[in-house]
N, C-alpha and C. Protein backbone atom coordinates (compact mmCIF):
# COMPACT_ATOMS: atom_id res chain seq x y z
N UNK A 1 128.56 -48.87 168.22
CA UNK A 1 127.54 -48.70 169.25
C UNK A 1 126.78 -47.39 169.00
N UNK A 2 125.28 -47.46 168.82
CA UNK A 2 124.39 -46.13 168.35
C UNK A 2 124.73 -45.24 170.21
N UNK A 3 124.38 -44.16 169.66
CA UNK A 3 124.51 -43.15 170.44
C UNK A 3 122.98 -43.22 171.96
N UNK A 4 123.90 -43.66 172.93
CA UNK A 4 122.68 -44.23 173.79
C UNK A 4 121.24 -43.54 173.88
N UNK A 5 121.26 -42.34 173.71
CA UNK A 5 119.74 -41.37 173.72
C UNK A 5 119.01 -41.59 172.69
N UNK A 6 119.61 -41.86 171.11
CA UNK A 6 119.09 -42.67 170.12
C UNK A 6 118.43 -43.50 170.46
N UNK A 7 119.29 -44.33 171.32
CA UNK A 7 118.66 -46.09 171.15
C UNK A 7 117.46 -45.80 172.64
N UNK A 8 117.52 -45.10 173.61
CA UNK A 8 116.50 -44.44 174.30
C UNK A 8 114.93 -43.65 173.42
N UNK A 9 115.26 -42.97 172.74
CA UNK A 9 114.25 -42.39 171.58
C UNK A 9 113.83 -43.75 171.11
N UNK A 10 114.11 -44.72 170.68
CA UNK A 10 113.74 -45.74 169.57
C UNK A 10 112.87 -46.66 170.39
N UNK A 11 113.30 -46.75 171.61
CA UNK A 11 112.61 -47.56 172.66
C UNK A 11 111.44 -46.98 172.87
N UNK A 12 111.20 -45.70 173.27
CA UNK A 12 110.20 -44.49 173.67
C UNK A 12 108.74 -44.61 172.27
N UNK A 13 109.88 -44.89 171.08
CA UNK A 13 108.74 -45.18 169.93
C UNK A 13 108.34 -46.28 169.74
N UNK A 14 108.84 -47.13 170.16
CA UNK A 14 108.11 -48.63 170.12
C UNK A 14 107.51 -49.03 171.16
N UNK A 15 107.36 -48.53 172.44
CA UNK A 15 106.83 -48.73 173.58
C UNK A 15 105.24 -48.81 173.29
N UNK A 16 104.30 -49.03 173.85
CA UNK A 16 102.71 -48.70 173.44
C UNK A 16 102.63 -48.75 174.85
N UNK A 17 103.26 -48.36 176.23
CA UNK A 17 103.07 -47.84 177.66
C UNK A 17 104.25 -47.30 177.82
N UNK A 18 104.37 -46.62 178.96
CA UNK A 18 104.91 -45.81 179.69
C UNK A 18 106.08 -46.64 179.85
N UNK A 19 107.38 -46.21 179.54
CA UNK A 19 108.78 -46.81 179.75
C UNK A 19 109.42 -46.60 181.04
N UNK A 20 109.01 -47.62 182.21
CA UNK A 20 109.97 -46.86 183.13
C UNK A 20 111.41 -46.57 182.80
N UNK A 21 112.37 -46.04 184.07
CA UNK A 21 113.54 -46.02 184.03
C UNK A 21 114.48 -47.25 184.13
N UNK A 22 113.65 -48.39 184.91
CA UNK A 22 114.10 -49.52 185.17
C UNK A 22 114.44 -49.92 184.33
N UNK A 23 113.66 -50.19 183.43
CA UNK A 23 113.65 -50.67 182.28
C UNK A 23 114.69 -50.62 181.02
N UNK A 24 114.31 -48.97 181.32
CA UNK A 24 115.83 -48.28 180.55
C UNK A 24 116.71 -48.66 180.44
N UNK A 25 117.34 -48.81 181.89
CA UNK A 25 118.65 -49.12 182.53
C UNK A 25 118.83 -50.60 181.90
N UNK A 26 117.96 -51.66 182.35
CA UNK A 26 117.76 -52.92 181.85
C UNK A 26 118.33 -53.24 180.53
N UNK A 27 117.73 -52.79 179.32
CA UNK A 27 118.10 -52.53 178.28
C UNK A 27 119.41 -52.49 177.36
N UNK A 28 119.56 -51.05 178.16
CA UNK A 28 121.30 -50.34 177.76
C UNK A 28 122.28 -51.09 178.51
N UNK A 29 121.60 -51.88 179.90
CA UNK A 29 122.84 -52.29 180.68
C UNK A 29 123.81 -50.96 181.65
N UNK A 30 123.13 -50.02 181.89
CA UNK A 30 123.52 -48.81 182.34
C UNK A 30 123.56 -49.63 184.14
N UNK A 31 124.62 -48.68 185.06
CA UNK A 31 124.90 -48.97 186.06
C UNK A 31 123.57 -48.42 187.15
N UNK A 32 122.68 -47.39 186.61
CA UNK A 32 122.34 -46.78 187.56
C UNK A 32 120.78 -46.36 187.07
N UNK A 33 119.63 -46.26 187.84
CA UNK A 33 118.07 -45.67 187.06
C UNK A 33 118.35 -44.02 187.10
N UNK A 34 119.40 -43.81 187.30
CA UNK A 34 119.68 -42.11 187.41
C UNK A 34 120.40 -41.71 185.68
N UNK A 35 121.48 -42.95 185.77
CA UNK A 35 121.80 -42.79 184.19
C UNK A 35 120.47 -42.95 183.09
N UNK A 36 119.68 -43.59 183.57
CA UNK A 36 118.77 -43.87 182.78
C UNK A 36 117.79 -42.79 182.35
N UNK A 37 117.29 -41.90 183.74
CA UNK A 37 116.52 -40.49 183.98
C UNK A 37 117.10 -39.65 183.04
N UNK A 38 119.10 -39.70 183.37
CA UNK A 38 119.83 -38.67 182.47
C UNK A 38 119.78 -39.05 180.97
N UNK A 39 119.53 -40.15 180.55
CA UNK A 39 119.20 -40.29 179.02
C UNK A 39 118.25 -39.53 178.43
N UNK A 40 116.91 -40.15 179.13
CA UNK A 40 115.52 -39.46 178.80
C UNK A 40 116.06 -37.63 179.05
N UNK A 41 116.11 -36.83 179.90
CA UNK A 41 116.52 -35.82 180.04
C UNK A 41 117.14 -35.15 179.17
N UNK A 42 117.80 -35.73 178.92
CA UNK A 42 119.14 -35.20 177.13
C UNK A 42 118.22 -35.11 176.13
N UNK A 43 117.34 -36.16 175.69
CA UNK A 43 116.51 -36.42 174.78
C UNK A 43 115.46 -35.38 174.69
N UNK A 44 115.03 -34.91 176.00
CA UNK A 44 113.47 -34.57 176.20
C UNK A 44 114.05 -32.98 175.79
N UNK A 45 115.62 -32.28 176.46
CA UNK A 45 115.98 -30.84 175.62
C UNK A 45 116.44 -31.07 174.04
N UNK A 46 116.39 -32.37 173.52
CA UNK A 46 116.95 -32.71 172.52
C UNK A 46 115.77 -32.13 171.58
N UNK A 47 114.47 -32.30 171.84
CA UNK A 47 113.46 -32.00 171.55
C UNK A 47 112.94 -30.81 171.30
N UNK A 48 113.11 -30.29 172.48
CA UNK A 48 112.84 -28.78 173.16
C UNK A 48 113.23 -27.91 172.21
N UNK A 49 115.12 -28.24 171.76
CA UNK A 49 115.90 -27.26 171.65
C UNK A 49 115.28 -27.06 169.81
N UNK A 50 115.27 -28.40 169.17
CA UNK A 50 114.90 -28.88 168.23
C UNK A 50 113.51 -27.92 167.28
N UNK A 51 112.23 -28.00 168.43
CA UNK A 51 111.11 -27.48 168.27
C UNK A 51 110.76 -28.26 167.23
N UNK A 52 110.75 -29.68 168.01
CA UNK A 52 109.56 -30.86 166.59
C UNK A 52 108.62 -30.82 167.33
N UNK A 53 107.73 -31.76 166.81
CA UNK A 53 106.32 -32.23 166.87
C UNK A 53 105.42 -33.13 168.01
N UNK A 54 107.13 -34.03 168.85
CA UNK A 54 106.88 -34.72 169.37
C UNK A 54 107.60 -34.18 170.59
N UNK A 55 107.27 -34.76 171.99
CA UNK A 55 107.62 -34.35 173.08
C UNK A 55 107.93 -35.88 173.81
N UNK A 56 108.64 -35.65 175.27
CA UNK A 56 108.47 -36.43 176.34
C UNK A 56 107.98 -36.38 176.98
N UNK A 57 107.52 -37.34 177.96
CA UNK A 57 106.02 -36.93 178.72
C UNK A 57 106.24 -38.03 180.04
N UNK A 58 106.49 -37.71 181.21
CA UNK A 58 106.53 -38.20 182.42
C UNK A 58 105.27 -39.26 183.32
N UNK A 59 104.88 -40.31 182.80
CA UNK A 59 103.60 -41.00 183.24
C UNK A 59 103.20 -41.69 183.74
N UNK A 60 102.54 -42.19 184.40
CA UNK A 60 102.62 -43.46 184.91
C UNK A 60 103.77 -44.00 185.28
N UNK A 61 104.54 -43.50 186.05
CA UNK A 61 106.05 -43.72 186.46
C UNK A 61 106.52 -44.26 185.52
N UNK A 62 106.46 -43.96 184.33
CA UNK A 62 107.51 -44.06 182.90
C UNK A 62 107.84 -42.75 182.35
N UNK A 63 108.15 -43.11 180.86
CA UNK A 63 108.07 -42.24 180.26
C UNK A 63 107.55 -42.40 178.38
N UNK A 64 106.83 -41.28 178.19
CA UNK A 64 106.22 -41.71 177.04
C UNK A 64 106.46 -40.71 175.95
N UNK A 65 106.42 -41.28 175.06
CA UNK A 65 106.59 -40.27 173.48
C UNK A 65 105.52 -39.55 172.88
N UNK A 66 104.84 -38.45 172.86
CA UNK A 66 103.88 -38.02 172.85
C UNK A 66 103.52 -36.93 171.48
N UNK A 67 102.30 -36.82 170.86
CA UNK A 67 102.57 -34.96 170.06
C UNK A 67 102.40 -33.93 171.15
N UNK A 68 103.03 -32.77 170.73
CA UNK A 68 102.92 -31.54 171.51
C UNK A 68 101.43 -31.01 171.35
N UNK A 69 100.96 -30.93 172.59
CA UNK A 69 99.61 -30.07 172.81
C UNK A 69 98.96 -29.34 171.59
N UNK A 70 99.85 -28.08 171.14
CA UNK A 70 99.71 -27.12 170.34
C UNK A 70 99.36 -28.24 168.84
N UNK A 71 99.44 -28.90 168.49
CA UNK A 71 99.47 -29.89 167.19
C UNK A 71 97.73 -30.69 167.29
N UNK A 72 97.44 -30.38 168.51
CA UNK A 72 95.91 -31.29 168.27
C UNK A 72 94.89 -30.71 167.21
N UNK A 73 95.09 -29.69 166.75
CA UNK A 73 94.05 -29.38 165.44
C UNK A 73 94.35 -30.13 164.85
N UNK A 74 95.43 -30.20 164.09
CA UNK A 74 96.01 -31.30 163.07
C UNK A 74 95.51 -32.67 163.09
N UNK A 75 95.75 -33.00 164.35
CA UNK A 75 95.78 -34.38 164.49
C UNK A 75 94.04 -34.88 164.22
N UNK A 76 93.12 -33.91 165.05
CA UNK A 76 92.03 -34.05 164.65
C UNK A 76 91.47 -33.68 163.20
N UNK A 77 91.73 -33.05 162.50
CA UNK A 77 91.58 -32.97 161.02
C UNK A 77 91.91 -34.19 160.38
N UNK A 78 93.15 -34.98 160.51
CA UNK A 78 93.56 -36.23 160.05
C UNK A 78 92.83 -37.14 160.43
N UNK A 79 92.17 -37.31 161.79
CA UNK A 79 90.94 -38.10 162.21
C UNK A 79 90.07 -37.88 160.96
N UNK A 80 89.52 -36.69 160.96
CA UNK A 80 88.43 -36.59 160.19
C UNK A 80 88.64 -36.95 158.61
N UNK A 81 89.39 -36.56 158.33
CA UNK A 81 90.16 -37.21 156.82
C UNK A 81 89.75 -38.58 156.46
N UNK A 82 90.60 -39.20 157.90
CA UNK A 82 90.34 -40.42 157.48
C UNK A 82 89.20 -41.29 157.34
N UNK A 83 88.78 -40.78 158.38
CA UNK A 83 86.83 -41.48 158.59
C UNK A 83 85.97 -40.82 156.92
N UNK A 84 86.41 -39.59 156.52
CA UNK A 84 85.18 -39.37 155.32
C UNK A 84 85.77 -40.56 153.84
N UNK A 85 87.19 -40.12 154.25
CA UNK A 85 87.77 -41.32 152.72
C UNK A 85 87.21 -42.61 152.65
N UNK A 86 87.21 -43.26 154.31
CA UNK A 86 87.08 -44.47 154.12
C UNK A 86 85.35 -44.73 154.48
N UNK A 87 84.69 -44.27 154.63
CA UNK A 87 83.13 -44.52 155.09
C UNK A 87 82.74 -44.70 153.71
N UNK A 88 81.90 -45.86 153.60
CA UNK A 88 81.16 -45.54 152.65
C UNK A 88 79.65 -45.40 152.70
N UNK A 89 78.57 -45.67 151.92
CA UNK A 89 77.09 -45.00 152.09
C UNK A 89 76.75 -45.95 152.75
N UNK A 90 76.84 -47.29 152.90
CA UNK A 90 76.51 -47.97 153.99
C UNK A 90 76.41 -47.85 155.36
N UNK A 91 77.84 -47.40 155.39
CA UNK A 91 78.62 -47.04 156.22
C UNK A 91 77.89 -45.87 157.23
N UNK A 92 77.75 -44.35 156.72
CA UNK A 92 77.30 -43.60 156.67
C UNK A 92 75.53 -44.04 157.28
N UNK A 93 74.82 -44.29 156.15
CA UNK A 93 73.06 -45.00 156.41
C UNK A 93 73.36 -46.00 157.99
N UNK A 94 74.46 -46.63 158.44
CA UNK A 94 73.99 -46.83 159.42
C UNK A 94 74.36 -46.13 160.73
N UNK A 95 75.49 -45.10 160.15
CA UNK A 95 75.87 -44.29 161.40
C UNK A 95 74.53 -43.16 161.92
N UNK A 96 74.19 -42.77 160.64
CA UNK A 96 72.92 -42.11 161.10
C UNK A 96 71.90 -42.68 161.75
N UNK A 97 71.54 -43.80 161.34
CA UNK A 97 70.32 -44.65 162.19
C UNK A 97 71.04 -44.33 164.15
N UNK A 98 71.84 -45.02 163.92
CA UNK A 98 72.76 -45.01 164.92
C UNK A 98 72.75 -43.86 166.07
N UNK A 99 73.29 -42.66 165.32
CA UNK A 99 73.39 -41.50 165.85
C UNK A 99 72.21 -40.89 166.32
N UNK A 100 71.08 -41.17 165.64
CA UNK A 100 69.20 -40.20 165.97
C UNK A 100 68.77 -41.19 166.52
N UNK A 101 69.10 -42.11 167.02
CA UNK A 101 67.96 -43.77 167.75
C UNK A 101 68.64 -44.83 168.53
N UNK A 102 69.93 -44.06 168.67
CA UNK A 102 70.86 -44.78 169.77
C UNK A 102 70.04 -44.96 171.52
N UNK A 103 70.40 -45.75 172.43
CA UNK A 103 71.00 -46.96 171.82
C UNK A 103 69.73 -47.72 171.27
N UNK A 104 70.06 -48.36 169.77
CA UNK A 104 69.68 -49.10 168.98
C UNK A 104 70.05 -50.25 168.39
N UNK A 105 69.40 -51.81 167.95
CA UNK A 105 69.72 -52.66 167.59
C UNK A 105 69.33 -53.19 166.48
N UNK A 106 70.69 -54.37 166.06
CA UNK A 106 70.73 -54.29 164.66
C UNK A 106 69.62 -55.11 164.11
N UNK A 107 68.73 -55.45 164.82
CA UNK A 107 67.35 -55.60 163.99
C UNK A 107 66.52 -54.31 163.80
N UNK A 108 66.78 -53.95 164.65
CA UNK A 108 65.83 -52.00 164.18
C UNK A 108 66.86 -51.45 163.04
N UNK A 109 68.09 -51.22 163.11
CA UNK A 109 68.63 -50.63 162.12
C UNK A 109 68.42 -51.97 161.00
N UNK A 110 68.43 -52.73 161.05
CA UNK A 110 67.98 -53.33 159.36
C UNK A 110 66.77 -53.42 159.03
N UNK A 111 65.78 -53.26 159.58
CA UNK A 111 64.19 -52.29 159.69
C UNK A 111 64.53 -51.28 158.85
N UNK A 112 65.23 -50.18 159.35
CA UNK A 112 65.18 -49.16 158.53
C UNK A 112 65.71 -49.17 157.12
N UNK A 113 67.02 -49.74 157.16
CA UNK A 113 67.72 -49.82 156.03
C UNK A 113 67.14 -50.73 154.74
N UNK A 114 66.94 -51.84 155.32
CA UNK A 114 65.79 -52.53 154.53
C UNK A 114 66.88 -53.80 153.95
N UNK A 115 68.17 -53.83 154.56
CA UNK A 115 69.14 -55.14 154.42
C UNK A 115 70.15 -55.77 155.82
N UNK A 116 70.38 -56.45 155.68
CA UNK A 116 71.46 -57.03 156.91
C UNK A 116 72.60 -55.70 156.70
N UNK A 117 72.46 -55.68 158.12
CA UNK A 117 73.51 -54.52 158.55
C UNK A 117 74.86 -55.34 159.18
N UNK A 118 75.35 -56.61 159.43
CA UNK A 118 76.11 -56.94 160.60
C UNK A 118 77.42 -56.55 160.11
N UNK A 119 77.76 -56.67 158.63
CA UNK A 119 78.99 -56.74 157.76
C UNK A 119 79.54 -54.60 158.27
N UNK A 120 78.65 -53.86 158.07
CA UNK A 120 78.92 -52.31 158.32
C UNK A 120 78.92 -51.73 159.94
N UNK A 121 78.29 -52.95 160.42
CA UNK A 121 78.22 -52.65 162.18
C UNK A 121 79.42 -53.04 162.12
N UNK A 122 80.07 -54.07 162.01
CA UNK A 122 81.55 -54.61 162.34
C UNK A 122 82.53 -53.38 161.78
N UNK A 123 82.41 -53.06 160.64
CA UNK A 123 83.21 -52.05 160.06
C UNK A 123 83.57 -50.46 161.08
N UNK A 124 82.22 -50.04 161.44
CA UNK A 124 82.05 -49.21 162.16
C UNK A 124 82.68 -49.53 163.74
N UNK A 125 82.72 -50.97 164.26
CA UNK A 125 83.38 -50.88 165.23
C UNK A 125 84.36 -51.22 164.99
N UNK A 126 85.16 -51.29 164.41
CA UNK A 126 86.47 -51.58 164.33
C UNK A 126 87.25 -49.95 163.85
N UNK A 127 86.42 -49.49 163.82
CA UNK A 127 86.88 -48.00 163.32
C UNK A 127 86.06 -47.02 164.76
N UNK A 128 86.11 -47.76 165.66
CA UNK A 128 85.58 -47.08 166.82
C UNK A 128 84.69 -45.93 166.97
N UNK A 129 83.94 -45.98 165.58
CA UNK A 129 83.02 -44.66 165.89
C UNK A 129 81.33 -45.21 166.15
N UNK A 130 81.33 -46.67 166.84
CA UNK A 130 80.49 -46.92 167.68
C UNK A 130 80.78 -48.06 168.28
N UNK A 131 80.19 -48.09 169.21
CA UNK A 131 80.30 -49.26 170.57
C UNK A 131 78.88 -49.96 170.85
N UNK A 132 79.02 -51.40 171.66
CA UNK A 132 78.11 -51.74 172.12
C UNK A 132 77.73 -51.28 173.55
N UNK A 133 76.59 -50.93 173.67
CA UNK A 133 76.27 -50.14 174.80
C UNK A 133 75.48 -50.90 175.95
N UNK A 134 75.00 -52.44 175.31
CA UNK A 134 74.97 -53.40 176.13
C UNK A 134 73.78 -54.20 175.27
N UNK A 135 72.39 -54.82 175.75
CA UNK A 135 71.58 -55.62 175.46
C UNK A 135 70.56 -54.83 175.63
N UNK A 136 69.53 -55.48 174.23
CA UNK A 136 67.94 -54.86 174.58
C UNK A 136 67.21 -55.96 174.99
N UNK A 137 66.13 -55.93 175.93
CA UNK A 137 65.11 -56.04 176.81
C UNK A 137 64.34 -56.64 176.10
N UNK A 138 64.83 -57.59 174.47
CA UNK A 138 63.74 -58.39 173.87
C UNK A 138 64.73 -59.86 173.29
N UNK A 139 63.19 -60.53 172.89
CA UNK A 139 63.81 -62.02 172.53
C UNK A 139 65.03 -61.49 171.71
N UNK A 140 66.04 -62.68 172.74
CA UNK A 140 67.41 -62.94 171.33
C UNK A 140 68.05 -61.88 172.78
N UNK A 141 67.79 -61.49 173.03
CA UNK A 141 68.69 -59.74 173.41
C UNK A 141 69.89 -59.06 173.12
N UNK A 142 69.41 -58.91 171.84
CA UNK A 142 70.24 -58.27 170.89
C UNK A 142 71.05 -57.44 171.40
N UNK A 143 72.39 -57.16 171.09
CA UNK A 143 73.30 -56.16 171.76
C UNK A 143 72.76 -54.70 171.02
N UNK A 144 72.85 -53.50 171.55
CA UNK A 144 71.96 -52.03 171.09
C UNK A 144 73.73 -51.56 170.94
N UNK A 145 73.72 -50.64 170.17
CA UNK A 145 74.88 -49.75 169.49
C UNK A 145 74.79 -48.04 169.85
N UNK A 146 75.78 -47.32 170.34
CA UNK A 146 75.94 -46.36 170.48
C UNK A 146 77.11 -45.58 169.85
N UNK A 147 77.46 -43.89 169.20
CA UNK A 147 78.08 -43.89 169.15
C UNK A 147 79.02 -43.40 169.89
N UNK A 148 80.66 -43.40 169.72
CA UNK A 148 81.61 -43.01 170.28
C UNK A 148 82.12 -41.79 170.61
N UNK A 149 83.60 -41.40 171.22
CA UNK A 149 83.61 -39.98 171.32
C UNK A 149 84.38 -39.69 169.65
N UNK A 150 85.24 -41.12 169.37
CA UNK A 150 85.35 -40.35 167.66
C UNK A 150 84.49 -40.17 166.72
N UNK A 151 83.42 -40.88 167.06
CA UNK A 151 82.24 -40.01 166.28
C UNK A 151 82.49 -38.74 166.33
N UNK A 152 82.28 -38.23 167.79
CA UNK A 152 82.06 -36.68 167.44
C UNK A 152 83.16 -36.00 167.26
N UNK A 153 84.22 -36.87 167.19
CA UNK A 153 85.27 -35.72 166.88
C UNK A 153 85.76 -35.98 164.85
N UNK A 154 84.77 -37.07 164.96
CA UNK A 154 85.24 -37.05 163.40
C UNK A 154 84.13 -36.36 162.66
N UNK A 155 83.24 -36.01 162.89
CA UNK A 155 81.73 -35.04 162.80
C UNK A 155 81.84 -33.27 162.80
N UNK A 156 82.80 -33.32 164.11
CA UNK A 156 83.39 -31.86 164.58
C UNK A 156 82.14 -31.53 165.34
N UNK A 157 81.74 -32.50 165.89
CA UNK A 157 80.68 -32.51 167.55
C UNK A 157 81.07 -32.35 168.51
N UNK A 158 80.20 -30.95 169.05
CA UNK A 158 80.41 -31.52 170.72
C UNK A 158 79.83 -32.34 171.61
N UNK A 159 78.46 -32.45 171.20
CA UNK A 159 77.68 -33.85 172.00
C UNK A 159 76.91 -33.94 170.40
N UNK A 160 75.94 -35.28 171.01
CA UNK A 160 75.03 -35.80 169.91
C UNK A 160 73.90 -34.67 169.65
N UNK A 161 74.01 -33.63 170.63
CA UNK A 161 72.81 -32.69 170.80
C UNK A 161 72.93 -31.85 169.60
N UNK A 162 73.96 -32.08 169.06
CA UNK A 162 74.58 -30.94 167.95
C UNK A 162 74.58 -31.30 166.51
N UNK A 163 73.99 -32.34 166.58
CA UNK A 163 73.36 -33.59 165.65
C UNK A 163 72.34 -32.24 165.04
N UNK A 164 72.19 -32.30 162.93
CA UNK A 164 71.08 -31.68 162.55
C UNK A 164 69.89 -32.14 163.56
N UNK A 165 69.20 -31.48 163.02
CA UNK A 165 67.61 -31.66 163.94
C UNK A 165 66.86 -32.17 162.49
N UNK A 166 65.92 -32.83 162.68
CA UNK A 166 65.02 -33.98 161.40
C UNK A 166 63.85 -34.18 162.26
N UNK A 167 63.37 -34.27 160.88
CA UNK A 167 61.79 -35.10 161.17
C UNK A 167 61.62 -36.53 159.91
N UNK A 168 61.04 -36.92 161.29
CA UNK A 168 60.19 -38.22 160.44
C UNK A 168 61.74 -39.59 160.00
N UNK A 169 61.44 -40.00 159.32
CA UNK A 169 62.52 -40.82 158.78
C UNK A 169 63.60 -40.28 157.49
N UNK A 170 64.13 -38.66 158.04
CA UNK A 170 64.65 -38.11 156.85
C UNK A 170 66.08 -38.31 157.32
N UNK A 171 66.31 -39.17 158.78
CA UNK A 171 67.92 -38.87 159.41
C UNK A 171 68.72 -39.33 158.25
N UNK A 172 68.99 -40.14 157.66
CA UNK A 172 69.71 -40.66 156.72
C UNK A 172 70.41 -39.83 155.65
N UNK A 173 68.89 -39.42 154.97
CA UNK A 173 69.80 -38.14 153.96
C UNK A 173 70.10 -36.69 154.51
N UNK A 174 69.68 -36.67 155.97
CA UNK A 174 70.02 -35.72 156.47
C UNK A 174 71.55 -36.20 157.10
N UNK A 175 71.87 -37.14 157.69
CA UNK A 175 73.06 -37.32 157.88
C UNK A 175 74.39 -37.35 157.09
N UNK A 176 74.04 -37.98 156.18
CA UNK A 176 74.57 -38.24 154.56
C UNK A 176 74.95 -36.63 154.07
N UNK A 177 74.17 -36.07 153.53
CA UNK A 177 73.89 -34.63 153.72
C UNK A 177 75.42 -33.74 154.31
N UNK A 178 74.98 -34.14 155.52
CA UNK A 178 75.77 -33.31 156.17
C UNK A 178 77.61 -33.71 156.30
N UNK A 179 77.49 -35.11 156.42
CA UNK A 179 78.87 -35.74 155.53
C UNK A 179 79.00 -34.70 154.38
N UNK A 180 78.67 -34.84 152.97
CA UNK A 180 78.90 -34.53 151.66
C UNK A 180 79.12 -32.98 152.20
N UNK A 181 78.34 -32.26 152.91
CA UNK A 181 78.84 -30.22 153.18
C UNK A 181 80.28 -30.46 153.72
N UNK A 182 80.58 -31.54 155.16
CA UNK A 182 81.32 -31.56 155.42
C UNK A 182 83.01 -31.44 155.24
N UNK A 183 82.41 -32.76 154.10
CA UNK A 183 84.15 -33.39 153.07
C UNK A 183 83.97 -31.57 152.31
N UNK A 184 83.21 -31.20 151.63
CA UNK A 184 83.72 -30.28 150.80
C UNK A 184 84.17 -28.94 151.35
N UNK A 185 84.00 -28.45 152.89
CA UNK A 185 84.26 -27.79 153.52
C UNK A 185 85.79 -27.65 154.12
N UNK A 186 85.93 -29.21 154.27
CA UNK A 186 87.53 -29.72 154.20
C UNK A 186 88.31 -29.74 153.53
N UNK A 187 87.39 -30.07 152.40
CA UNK A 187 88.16 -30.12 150.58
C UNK A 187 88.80 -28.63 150.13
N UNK A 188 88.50 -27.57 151.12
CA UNK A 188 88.70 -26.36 150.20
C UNK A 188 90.04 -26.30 150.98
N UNK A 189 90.56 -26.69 152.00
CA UNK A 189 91.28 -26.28 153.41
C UNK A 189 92.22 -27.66 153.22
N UNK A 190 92.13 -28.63 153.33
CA UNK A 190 92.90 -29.91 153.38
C UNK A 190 93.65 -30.08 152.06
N UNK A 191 94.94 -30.39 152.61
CA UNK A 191 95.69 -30.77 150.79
C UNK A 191 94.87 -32.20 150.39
N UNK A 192 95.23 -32.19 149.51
CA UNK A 192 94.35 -33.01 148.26
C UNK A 192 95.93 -34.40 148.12
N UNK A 193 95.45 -34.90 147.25
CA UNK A 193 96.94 -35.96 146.90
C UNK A 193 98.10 -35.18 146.67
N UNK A 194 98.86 -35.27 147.22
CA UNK A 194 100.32 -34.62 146.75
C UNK A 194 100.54 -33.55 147.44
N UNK A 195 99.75 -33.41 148.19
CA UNK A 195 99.88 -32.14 149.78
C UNK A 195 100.50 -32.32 150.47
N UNK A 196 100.08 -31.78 151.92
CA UNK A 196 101.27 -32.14 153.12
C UNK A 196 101.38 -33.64 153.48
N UNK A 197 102.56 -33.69 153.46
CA UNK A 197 103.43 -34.99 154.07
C UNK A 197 102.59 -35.35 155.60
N UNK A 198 101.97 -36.92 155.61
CA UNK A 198 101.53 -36.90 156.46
C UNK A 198 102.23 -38.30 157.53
N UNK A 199 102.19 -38.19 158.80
CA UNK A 199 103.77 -38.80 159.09
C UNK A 199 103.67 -39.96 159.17
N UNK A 200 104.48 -40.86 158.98
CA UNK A 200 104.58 -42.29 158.96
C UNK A 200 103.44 -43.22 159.55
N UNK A 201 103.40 -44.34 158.75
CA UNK A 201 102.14 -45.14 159.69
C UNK A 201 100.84 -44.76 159.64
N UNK A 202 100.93 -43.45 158.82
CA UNK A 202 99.48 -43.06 158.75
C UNK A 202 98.33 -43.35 157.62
């Protein structure tokens, strides 16, 4: 039989909501939601005493597995990591349209671009760094695109206001642009292949 706060931790990591105590108890087969509180409790100084990465976190009348506060630089750098590796110039050409002419639709952004955009709009939302922001006000009524808040946190934005400033139809290689300063600004600071261990699942 694993050591019950173990098999409490393991639950806490597979959860994707808030674990009540009920539940707990449910589980282990424990007599009481107090034995159950005292599991999580053991666990949560188990942590403490430990000084890892991850914490317990009291929520929504559960309980949840969380990173520690102090760790959100990190976590946002790894955001950003990941969005420059995987974007590509498509990718990129339509986030900018996007970003200087929001909300905008994907007949105006394939106006600009000068090809079917639907294959890199999908890409982009599925990587949540834009949303549909609803319908435009013409035949067809095309859904208009906005971007997200991981846009700006994969950008290192605080609003869109912080967006270069452009003229004319230069957003593109000005956006692009500012990608390429970006990655290499990271590149001097971020391990490269064979750097820091980055944690599971990632």
């Amino acid at each position: 039989m694993p050591n019950p706060i173990d098999v409490v931790e393991a639950l806490l990591f597979a959860s994707d909501a808030p674990l009540e105590a009920d539940r707990i108890r449910e589980v282990l087969d424990l007599e009481t939601n107090d034995a159950a509180h005292e599991l999580v409790a053991a666990l949560t100084a188990r942590y403490d005493e430990e000084a890892r990465g991850l914490s317990i976190m009291e929520v929504a009348g559960g309980y949840r597995m969380v990173t520690r506060p102090e760790l959100a630089p990190w976590l946002v750098r790894l955001a950003r990591v990941r969005t420059r590796v995987r974007l590509s110039r498509p990718g990129l050409e339509t986030l900018a349209i996007i970003a200087y002419k929001q909300p905008v639709s994907r007949p105006e952004i394939d106006a600009v671009r000068g090809v079917n955009s639907e294959a890199t709009l999908d890409n982009l939302l599925e990587r949540r760094l834009v949303r549909i922001a609803g319908r435009k006000d013409a035949p067809g009524r095309p859904f208009v695109y906005e971007t997200t808040r991981e846009f700006l946190v994969a950008f290192g934005l605080r609003d869109v206001g912080d967006l270069p400033r452009i003229e004319g139809e230069l957003l593109i290689p000005v956006m692009a642009g500012a990608e390429g300063e970006h990655a290499e600004a990271q590149a001097e600071q971020d391990p490269g292949p064979g750097g820091a261990e980055q944690p599971a699942g990632s």
